[in-house]
Structures are given as C-alpha cells and as structure tokens.
PDB file of N, CA and C in Angstrom:
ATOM      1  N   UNK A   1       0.843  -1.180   0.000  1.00  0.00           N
ATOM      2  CA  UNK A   1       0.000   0.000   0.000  1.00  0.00           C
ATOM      3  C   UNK A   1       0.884   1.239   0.000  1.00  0.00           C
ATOM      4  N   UNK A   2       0.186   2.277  -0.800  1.00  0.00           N
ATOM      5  CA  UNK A   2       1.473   3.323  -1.282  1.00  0.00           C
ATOM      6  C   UNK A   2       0.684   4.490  -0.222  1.00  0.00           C
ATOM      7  N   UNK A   3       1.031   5.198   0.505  1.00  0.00           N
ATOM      8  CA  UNK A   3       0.607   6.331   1.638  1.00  0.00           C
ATOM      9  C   UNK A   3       0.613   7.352   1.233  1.00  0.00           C
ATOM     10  N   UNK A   4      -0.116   8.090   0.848  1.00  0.00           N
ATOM     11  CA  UNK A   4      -0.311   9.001   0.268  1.00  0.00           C
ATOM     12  C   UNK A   4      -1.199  10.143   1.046  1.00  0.00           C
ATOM     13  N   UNK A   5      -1.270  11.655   0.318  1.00  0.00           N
ATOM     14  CA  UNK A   5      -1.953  12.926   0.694  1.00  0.00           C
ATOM     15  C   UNK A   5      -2.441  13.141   2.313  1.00  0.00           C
ATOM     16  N   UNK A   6      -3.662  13.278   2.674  1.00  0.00           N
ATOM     17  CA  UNK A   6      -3.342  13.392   4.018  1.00  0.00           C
ATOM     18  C   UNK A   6      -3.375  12.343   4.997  1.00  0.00           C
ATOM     19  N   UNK A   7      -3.964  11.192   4.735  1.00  0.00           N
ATOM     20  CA  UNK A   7      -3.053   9.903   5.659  1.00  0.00           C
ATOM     21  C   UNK A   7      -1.752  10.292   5.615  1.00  0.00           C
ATOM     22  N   UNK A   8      -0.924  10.738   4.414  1.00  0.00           N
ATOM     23  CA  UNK A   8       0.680  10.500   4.904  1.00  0.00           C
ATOM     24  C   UNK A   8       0.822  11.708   5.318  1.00  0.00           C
ATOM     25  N   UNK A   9       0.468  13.000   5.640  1.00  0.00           N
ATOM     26  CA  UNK A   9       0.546  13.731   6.291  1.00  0.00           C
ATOM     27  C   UNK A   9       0.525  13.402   7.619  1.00  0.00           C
ATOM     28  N   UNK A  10      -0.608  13.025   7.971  1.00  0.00           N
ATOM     29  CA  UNK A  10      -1.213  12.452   9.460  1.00  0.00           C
ATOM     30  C   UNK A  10      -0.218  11.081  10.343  1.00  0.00           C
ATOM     31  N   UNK A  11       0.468  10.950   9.437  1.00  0.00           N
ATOM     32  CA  UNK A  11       1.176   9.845   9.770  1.00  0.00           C
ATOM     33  C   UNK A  11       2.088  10.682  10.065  1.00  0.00           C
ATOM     34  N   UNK A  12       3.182  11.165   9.207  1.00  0.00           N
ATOM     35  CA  UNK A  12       4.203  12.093   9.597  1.00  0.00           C
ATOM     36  C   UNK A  12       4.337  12.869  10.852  1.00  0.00           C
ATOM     37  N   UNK A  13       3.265  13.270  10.866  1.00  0.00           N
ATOM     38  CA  UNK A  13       3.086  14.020  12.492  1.00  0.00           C
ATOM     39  C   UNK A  13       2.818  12.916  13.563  1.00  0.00           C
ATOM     40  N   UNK A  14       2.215  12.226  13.505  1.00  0.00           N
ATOM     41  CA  UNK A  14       2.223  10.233  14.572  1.00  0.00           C
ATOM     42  C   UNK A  14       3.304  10.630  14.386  1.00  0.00           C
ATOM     43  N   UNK A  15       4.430  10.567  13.163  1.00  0.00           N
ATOM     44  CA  UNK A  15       5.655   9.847  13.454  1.00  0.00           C
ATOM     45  C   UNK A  15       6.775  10.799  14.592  1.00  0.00           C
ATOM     46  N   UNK A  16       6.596  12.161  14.104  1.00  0.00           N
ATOM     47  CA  UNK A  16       7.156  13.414  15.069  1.00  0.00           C
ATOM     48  C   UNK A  16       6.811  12.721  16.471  1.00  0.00           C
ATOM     49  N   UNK A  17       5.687  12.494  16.413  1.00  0.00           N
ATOM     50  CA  UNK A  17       5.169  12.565  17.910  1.00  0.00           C
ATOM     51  C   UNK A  17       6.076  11.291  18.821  1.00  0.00           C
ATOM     52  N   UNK A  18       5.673  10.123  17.647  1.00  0.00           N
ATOM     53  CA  UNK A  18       6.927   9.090  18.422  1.00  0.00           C
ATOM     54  C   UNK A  18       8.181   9.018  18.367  1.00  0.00           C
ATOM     55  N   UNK A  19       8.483   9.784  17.500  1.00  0.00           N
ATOM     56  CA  UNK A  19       9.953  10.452  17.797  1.00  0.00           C
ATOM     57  C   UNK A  19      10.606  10.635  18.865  1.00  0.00           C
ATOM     58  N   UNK A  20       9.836  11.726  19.085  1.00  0.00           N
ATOM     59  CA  UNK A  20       9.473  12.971  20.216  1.00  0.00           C
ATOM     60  C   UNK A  20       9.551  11.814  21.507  1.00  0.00           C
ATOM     61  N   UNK A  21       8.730  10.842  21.304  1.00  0.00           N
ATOM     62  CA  UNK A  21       8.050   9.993  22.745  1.00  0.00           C
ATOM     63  C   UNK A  21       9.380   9.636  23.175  1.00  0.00           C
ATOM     64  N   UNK A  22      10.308   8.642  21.996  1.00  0.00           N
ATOM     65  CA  UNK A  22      11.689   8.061  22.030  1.00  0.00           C
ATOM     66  C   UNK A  22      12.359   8.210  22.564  1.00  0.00           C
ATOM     67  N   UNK A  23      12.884   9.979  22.204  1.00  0.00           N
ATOM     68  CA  UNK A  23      13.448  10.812  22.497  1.00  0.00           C
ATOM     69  C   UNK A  23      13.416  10.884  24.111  1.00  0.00           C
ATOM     70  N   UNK A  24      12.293  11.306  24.889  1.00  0.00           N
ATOM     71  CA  UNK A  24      11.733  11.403  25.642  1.00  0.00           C
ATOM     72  C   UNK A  24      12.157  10.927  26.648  1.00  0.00           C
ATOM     73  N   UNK A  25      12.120   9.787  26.789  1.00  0.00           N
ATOM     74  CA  UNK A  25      11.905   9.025  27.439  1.00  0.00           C
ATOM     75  C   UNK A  25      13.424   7.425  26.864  1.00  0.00           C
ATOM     76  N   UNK A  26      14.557   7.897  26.979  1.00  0.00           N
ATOM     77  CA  UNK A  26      15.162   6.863  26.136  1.00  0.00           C
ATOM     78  C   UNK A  26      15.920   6.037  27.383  1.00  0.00           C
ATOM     79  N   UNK A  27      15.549   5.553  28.265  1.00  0.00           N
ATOM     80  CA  UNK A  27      15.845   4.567  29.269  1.00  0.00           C
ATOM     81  C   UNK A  27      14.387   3.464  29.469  1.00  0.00           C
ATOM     82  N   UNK A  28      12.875   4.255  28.223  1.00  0.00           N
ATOM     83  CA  UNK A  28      12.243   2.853  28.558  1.00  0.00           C
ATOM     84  C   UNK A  28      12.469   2.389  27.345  1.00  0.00           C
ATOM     85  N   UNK A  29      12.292   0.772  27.305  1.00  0.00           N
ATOM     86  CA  UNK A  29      12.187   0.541  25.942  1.00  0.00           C
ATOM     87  C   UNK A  29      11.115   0.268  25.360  1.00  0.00           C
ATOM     88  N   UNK A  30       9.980   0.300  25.874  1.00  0.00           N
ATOM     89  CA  UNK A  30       8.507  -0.030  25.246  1.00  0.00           C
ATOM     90  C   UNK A  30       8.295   1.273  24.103  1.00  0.00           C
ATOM     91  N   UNK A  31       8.260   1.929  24.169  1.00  0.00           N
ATOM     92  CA  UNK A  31       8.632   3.317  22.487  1.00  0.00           C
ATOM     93  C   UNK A  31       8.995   2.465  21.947  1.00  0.00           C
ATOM     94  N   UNK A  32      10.462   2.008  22.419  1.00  0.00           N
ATOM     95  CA  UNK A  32      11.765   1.887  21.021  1.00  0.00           C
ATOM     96  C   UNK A  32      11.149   0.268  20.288  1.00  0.00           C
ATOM     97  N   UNK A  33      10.600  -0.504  21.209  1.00  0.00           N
ATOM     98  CA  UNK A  33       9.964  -2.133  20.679  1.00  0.00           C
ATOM     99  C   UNK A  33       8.714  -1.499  19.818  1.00  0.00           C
ATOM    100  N   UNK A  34       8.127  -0.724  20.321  1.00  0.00           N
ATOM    101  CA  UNK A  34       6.972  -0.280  19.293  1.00  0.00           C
ATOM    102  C   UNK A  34       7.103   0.363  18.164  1.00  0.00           C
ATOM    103  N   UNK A  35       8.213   1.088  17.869  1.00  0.00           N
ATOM    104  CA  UNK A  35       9.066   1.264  16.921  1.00  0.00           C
ATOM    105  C   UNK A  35       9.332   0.640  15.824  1.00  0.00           C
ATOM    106  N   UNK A  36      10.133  -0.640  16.695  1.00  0.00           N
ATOM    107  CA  UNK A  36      10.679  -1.990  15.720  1.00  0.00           C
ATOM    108  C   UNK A  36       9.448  -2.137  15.188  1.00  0.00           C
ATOM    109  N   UNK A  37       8.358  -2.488  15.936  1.00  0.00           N
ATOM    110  CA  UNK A  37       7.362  -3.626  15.530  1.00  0.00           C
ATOM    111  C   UNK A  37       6.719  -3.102  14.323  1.00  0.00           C
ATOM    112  N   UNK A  38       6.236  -1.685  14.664  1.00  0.00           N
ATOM    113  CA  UNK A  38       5.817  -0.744  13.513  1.00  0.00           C
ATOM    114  C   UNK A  38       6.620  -0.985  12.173  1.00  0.00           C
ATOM    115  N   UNK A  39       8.049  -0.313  12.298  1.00  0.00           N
ATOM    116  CA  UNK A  39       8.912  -0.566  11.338  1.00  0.00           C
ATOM    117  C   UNK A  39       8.983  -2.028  10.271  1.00  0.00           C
ATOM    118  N   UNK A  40       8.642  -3.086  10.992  1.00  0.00           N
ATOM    119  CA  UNK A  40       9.307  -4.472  10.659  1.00  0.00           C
ATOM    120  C   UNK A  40       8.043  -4.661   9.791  1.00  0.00           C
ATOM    121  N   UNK A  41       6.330  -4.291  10.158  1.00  0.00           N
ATOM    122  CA  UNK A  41       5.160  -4.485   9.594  1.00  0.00           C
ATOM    123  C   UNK A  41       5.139  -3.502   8.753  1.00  0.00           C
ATOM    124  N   UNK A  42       5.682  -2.361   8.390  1.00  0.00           N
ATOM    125  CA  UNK A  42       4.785  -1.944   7.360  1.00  0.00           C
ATOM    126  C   UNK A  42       6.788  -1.509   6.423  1.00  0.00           C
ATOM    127  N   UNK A  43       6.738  -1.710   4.904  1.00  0.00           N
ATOM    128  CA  UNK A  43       7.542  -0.901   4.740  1.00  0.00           C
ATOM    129  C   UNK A  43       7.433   0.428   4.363  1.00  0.00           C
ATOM    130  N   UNK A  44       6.111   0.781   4.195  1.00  0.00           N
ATOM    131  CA  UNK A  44       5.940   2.352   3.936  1.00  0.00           C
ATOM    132  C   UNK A  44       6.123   2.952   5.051  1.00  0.00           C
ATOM    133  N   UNK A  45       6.255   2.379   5.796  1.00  0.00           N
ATOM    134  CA  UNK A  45       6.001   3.236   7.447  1.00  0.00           C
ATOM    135  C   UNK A  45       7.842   3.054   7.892  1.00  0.00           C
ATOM    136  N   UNK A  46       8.488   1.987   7.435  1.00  0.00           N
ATOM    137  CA  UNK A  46      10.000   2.421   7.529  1.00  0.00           C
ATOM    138  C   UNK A  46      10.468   3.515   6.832  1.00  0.00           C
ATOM    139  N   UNK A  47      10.051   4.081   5.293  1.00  0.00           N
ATOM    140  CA  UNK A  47      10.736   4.616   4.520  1.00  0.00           C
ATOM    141  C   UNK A  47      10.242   5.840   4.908  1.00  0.00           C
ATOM    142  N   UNK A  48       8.733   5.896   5.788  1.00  0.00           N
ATOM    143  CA  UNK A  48       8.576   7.456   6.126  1.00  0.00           C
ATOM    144  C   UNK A  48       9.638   7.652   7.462  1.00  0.00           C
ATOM    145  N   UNK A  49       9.330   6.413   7.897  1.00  0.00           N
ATOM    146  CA  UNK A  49      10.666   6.918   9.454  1.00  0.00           C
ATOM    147  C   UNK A  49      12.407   7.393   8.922  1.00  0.00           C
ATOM    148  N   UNK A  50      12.691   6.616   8.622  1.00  0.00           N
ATOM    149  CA  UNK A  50      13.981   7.074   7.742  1.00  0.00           C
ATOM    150  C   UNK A  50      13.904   7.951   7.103  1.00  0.00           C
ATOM    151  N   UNK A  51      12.948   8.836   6.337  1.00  0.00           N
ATOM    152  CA  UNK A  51      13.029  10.197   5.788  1.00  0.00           C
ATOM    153  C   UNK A  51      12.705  11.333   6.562  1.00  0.00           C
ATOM    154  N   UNK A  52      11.956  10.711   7.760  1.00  0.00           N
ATOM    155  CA  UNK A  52      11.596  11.395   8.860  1.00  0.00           C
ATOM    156  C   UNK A  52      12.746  12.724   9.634  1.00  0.00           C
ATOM    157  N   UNK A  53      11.973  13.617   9.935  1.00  0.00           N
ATOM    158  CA  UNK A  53      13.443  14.885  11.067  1.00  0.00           C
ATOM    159  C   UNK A  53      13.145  14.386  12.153  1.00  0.00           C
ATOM    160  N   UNK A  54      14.129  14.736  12.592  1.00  0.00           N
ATOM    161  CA  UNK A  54      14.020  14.775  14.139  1.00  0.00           C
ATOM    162  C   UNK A  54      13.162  15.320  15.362  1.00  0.00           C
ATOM    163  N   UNK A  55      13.227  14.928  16.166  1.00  0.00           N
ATOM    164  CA  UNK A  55      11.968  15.199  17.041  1.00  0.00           C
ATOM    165  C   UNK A  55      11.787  16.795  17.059  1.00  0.00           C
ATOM    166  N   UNK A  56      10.434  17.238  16.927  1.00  0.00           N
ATOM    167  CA  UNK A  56      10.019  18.415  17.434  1.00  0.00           C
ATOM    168  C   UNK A  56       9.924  19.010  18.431  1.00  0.00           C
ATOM    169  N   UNK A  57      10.433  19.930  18.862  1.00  0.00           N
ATOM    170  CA  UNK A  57      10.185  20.471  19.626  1.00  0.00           C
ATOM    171  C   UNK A  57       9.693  22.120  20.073  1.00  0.00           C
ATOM    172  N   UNK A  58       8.603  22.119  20.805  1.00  0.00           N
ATOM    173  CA  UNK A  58       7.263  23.026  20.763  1.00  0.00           C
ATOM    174  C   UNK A  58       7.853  23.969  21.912  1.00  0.00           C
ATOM    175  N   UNK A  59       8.117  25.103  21.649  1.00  0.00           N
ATOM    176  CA  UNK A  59       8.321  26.179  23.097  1.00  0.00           C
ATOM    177  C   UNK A  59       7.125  26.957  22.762  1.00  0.00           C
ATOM    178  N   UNK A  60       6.172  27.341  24.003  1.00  0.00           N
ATOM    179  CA  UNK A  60       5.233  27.963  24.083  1.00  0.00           C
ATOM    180  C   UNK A  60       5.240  29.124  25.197  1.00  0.00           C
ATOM    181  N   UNK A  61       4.388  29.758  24.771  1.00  0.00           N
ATOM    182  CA  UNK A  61       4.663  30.707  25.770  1.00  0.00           C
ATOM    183  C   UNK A  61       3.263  30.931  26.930  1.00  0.00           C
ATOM    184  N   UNK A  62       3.289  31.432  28.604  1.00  0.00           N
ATOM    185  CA  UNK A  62       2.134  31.359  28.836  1.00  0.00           C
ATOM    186  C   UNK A  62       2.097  32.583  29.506  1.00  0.00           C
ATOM    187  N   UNK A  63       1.003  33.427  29.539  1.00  0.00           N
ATOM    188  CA  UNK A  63       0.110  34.994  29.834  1.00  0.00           C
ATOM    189  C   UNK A  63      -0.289  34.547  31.028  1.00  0.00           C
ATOM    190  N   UNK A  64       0.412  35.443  31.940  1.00  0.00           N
ATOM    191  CA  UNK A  64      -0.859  35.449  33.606  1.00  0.00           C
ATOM    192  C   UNK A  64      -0.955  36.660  33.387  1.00  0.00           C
ATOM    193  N   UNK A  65      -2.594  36.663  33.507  1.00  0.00           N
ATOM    194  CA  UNK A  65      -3.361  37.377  33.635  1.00  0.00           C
ATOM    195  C   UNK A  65      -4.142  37.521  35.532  1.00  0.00           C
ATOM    196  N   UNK A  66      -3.540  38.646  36.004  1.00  0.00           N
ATOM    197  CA  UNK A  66      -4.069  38.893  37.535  1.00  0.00           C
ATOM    198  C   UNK A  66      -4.853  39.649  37.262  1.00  0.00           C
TER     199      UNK A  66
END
C-alpha cells in the first residue's frame, strides 16, 4: 500500500510525535519495541521513518493574567 496525501501527512506528524516519545523518554524501551514492531510491519512506514526529522520540539509561551 502506497501512503499518500493526508493519511501521509497524518502519519508524519504520529511519526514526530513518536519520535518525540523516544526521544523522551530513552531509558524505557517499550517506544523503542513499538518502533521496531511498527517498522518491521509496514515498509511504507519504515521509509517514512527514515526520511523522517528529528523530534520536534514546541516552546510555548504562557500569559498570567491577575
């Protein structure tokens, strides 16, 4: 199955996000096995990880309002 328009959009950002989770968190390994498992089942879903950037990261800003 070829992934295309906004499924592969929507995926891309899943994929940031588990990136991101990986990243995160890289002393558990339940991410990194869910990873593999993902990877090993689909190959469209390897070739988006491998073309994939690196994790995102979001600085926000927050307003107190008194």
């Amino acid at each position: 199955m070829i992934i295309g328009g906004p499924l592969r959009s929507g995926l891309s950002t899943s994929l940031v996000d588990l990136r991101a989770t990986v990243a995160r968190y890289p002393h558990d390994p339940r991410p990194r096995r869910l990873v593999g498992d993902l990877r090993s089942a689909s190959p469209d879903l390897e070739k988006l990880w491998n073309t994939a950037t690196g994790p995102a990261i979001v600085l926000g800003t927050q307003t107190l309002v008194e």
